[in-house]
Protein backbone atom coordinates (compact mmCIF):
# COMPACT_ATOMS: atom_id res chain seq x y z
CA UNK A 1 84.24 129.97 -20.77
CA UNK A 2 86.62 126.84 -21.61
CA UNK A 3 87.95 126.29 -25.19
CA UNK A 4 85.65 123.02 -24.60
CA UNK A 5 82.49 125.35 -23.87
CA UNK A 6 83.37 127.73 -26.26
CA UNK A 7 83.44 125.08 -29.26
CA UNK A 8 80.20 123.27 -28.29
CA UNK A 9 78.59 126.90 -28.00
CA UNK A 10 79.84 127.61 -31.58
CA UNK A 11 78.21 123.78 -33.09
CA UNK A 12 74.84 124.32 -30.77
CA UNK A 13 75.39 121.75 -28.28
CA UNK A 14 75.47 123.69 -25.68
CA UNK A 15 72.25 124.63 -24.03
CA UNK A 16 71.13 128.67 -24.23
CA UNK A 17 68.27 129.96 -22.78
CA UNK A 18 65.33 130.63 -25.30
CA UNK A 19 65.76 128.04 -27.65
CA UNK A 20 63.31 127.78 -30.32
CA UNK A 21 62.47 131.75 -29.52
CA UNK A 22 63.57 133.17 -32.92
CA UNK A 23 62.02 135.78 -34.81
CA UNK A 24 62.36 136.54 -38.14
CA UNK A 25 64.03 140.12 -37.04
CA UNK A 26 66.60 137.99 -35.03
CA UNK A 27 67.62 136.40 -38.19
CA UNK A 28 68.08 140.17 -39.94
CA UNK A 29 69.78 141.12 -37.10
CA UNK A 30 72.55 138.28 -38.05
CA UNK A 31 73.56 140.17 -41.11
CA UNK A 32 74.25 143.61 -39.37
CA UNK A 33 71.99 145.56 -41.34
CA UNK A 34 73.93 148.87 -40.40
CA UNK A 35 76.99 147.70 -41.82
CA UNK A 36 74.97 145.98 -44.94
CA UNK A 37 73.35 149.38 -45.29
CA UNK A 38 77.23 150.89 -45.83
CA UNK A 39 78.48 148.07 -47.94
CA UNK A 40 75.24 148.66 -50.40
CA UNK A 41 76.15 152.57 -50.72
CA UNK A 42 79.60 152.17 -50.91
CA UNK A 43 78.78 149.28 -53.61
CA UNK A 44 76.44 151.20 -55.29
CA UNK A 45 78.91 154.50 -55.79
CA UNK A 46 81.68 152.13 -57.97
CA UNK A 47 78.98 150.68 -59.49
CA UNK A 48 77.42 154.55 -61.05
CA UNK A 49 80.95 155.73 -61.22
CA UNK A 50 82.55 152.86 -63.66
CA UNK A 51 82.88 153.74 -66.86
CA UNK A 52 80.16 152.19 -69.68
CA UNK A 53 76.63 150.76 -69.59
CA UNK A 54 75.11 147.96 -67.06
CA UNK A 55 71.41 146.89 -67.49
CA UNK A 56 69.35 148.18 -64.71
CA UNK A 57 68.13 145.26 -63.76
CA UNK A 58 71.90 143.32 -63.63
CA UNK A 59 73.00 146.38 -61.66
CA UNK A 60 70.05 145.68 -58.85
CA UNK A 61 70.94 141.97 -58.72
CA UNK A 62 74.72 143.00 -58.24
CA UNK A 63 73.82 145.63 -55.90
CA UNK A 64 71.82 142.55 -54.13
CA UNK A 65 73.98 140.18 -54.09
CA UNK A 66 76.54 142.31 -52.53
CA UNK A 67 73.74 142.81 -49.45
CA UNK A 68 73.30 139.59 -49.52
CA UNK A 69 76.85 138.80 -48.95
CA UNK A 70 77.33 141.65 -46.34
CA UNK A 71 75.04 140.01 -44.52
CA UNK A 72 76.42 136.55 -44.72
CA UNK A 73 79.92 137.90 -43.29
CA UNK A 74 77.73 139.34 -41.10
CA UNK A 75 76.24 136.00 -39.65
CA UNK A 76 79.23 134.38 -39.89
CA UNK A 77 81.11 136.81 -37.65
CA UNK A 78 78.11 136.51 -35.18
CA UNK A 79 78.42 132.80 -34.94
CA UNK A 80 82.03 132.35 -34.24
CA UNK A 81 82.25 135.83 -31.87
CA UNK A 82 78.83 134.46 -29.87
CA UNK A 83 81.71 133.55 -26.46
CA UNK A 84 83.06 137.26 -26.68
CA UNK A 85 79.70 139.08 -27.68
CA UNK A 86 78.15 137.78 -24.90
CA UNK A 87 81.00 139.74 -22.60
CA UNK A 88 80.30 142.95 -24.17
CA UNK A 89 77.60 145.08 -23.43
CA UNK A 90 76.71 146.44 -26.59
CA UNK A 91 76.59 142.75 -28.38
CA UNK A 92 75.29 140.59 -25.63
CA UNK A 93 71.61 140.79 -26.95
CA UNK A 94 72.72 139.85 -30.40
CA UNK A 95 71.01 136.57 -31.24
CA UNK A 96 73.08 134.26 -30.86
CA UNK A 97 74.79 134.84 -27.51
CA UNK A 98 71.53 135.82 -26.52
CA UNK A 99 70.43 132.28 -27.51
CA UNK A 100 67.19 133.21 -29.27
CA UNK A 101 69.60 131.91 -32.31
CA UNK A 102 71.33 128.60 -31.84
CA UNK A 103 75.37 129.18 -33.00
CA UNK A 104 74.67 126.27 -35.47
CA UNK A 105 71.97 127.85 -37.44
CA UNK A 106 73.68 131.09 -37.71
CA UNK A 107 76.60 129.30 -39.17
CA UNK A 108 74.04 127.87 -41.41
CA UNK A 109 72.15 131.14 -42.78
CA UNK A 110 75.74 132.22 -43.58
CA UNK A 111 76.92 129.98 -45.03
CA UNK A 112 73.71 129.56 -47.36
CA UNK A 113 73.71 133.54 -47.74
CA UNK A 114 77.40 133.51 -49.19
CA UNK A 115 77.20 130.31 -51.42
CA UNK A 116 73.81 132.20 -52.78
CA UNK A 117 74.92 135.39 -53.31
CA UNK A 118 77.76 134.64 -55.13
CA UNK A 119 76.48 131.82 -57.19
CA UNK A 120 73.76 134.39 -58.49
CA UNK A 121 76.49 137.16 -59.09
CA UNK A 122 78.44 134.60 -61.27
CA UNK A 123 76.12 133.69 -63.36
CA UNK A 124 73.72 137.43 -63.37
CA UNK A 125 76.20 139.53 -63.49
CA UNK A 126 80.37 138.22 -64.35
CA UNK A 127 83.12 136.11 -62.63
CA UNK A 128 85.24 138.72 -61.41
CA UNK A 129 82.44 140.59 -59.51
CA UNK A 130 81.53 136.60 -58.18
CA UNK A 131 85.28 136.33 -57.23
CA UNK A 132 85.50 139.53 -55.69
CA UNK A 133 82.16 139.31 -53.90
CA UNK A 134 83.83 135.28 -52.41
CA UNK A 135 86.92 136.73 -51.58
CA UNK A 136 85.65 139.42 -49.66
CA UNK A 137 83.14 136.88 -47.43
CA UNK A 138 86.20 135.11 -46.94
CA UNK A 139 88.30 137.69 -45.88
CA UNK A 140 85.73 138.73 -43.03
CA UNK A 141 84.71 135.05 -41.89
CA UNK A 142 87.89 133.10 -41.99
CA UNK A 143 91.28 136.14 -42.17
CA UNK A 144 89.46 138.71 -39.92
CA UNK A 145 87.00 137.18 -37.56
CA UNK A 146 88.88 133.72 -37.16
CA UNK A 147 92.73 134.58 -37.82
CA UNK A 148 93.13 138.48 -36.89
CA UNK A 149 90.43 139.56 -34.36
CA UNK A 150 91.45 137.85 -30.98
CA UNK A 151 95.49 137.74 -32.02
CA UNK A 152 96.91 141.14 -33.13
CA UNK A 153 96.02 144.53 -32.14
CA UNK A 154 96.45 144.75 -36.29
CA UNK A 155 92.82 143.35 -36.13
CA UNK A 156 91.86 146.65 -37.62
CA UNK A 157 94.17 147.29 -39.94
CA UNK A 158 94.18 144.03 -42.04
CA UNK A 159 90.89 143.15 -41.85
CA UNK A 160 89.73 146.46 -42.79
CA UNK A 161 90.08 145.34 -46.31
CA UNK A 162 86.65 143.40 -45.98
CA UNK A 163 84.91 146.41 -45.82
CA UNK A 164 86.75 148.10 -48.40
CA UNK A 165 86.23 145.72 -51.39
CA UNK A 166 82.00 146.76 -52.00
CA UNK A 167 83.26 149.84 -54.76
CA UNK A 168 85.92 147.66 -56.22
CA UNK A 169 82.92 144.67 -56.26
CA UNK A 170 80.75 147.38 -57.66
CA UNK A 171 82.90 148.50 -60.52
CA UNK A 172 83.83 145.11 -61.75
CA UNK A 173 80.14 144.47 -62.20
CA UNK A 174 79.92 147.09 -64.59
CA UNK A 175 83.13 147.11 -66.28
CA UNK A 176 84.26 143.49 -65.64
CA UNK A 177 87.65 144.32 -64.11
CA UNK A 178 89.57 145.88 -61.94
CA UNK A 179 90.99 149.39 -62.11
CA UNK A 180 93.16 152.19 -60.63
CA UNK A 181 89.90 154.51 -59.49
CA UNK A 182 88.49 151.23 -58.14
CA UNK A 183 91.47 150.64 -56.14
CA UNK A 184 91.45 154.68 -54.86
CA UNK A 185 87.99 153.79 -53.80
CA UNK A 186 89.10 150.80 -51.50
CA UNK A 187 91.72 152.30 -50.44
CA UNK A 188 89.54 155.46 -48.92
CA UNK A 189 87.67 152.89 -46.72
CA UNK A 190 90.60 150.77 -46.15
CA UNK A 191 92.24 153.87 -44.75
CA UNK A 192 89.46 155.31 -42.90
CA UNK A 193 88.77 151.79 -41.22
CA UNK A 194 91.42 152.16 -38.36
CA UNK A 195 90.89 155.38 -37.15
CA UNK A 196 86.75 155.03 -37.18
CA UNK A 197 86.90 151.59 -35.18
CA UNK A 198 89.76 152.84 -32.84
CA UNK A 199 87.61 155.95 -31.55
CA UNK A 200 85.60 153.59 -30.54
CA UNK A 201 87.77 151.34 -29.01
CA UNK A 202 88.98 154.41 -26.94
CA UNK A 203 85.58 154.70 -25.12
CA UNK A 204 84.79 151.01 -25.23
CA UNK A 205 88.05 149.65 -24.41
CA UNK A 206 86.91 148.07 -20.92
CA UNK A 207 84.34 145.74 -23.12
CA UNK A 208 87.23 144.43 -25.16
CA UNK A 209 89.90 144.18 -22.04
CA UNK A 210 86.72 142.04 -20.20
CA UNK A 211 86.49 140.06 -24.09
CA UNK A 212 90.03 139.62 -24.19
CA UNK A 213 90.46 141.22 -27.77
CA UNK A 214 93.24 142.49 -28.48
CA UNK A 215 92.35 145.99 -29.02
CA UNK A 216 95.15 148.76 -29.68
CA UNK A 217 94.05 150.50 -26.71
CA UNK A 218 93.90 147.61 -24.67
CA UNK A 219 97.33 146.05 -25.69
CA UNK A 220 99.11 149.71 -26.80
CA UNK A 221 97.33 152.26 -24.08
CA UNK A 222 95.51 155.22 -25.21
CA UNK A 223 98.09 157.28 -25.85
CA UNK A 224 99.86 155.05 -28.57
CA UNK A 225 95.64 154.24 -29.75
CA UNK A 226 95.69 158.51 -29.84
CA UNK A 227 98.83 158.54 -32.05
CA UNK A 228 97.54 156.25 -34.94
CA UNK A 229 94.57 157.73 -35.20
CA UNK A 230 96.22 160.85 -35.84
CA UNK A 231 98.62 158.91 -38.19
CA UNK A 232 96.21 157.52 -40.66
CA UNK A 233 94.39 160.49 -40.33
CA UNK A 234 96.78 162.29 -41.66
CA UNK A 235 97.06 159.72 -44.41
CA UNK A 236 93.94 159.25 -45.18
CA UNK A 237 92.67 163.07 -46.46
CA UNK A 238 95.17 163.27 -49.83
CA UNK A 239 94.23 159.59 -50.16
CA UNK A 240 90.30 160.46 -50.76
CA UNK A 241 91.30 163.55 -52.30
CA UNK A 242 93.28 160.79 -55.16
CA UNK A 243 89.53 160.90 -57.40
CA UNK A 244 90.19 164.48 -58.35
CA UNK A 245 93.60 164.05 -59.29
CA UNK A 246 93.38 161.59 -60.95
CA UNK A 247 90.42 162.71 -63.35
CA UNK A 248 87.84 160.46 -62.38
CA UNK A 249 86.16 163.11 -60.34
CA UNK A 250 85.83 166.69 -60.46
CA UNK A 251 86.05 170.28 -58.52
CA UNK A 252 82.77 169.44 -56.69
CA UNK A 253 83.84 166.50 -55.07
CA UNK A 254 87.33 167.96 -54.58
CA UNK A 255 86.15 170.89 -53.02
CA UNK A 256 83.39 169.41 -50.67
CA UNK A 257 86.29 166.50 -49.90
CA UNK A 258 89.18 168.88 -48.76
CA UNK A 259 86.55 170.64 -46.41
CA UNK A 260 85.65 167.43 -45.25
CA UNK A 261 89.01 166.46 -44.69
CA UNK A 262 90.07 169.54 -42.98
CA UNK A 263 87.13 168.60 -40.36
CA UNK A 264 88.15 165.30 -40.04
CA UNK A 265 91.86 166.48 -39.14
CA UNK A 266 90.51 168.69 -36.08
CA UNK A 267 88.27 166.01 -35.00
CA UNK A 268 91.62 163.65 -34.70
CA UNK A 269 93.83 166.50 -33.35
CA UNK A 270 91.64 166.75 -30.47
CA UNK A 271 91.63 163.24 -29.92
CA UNK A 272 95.30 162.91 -30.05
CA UNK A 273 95.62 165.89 -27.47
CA UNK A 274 93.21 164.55 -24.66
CA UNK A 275 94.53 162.40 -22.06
CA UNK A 276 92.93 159.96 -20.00
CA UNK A 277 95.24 159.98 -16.45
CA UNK A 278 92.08 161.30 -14.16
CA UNK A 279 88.60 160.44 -14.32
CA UNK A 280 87.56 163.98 -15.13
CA UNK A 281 90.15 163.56 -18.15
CA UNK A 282 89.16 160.07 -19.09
CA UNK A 283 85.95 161.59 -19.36
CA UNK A 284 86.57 163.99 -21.66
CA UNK A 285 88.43 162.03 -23.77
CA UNK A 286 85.70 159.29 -24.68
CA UNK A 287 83.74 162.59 -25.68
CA UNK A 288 86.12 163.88 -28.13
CA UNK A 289 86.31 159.89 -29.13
CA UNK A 290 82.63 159.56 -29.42
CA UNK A 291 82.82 162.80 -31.31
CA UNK A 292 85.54 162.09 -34.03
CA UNK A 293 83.75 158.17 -33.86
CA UNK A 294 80.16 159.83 -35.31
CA UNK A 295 81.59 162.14 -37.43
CA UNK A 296 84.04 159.53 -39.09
CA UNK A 297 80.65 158.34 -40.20
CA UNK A 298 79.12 160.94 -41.79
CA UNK A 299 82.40 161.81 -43.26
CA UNK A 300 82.37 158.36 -45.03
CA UNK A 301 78.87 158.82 -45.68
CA UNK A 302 79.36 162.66 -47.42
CA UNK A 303 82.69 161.33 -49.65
CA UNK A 304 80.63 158.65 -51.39
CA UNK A 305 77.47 160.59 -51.75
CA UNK A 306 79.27 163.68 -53.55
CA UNK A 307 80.80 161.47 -55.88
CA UNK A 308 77.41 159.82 -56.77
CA UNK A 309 75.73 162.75 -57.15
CA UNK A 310 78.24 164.38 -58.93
CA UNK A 311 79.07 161.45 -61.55
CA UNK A 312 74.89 160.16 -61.44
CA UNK A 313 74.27 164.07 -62.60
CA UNK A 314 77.05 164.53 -64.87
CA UNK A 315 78.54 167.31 -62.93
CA UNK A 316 82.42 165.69 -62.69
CA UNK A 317 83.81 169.11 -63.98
CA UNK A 318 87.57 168.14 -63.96
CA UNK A 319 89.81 170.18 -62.21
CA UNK A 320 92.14 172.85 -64.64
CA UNK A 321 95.51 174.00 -63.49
């Protein structure tokens, strides 16, 4: 597809097949509702675990509007990736490359969905959640989708943030500012971004050689792809393990995290020890991917939800030395 092509796809001028053939579920499916889903939790756990008192029914429309802006990255991604989606197998059926959604009124919904969500966050909830909430849509439209995504092999790395900014969005809702455990918070996810998405760039690096996205195992090998994963690995357990520490969670979560963490190690050790130089070995490798690739979720997923459960029941017992 020419630059020319590409840029008329992205304004709706050029032609796609089922035009007009939108459903309401096609327009859901423009604001990933797996990855909203994540955001929402993630956004929910700095929101119990600030310190003082929110109104329930400020801390729903915060909780809200940080869907609501999920899912506005989310369209917005899907509008200017539509050329590459459509040479990957697992995105080519997303709306708009697809064409059941025309690029122009995906960039539409999102860009309604973001001015919306943080318009209403401003003026329910404060500024700094409204800021927060703007500069993280921004971050994931215009720094990670536009600038990083299709030049660095970084891609990751930097635009990780996006994902990582729901707690900190969370907290300032409640407390108006940001602080040191919100920043611990982001910098869990922004740590556990890189070696989650490049597990599964190991076993789905052939869809982003075909894209021409820059990919670390594309532009590095898998070997080098291997190695980092191990590295932020490695940095990434005493990094969630930070909450205890630092007294804003207690032995429970510590406990259940350092397990965790100890899985999550062996998971990456065996990633960084297969090798891909025969198809037998290849093989094998995208397994132990796919493996430390599921389990990065639930990992994520089992770090948040002790720490709500353990600060929403009042059973942060602080750790003694």
């Amino acid at each position: 597809m020419s630059d020319s092509s590409v840029t008329s796809h992205r304004l709706g001028t050029e032609a796609l097949p089922e035009i007009g053939m939108a459903s309401p579920r096609d327009y859901f499916e423009l604001l990933k509702p797996r990855v909203m889903s994540l955001v929402v939790f993630t956004g929910l756990v700095g929101l119990v675990v600030a310190p003082g008192h929110i109104n329930p029914v400020i801390a729903f429309t915060a909780l809200l509007c940080i869907a609501i802006g999920a899912g506005a990255s989310g369209a917005l991604n899907m509008w200017y990736d539509a050329d590459i989606d459509a040479k990957m197998a697992r995105t080519a059926n997303r709306p708009v490359p697809a064409g059941r959604v025309l690029p122009r009124e995906a960039f539409g919904w999102g860009i309604t969905l973001s001015v919306g969500s943080v318009l209403m966050m401003a003026l329910a909830v404060n500024y700094t959640a409204a800021f927060l909430l703007a500069f993280t849509i921004f971050f994931y439209a215009v720094i990670y989708t536009m600038g990083l995504k299709r030049r660095t092999p970084q891609n990751i790395v930097i635009g990780g943030a996006a994902g990582a900014f729901p707690p900190m969005i969370g907290w300032a809702a409640v407390t108006g500012t940001v602080d040191v455990p919100s920043i611990v918070l982001f910098l869990i996810i922004f740590m556990w971004t890189p070696p989650h998405f490049w597990a599964l760039a190991l076993f789905r690096s052939k869809d982003y050689e075909d894209a021409g996205v820059p990919m670390l195992p594309v532009v590095a090998g898998e070997a080098e792809t291997r190695r980092q994963i191990m590295i932020y690995s490695v940095l990434l357990v005493p990094i969630t393990l930070a909450p205890g520490f630092l007294g804003f969670a207690g032995a429970i979560y510590s406990g259940m995290t350092a397990v965790l963490g100890a899985a999550f190690l062996v998971f990456a050790w065996r990633v960084l020890r297969s090798r891909a130089d025969t198809a037998e070995a290849k093989a094998a490798q995208d397994k132990v991917a796919k493996q430390l690739f599921a389990y990065s979720i639930l990992y994520l997923f089992l770090v948040f939800s002790t720490l709500l459960v353990e600060q929403g029941l009042g059973l942060s017992y602080p750790l003694t030395w």
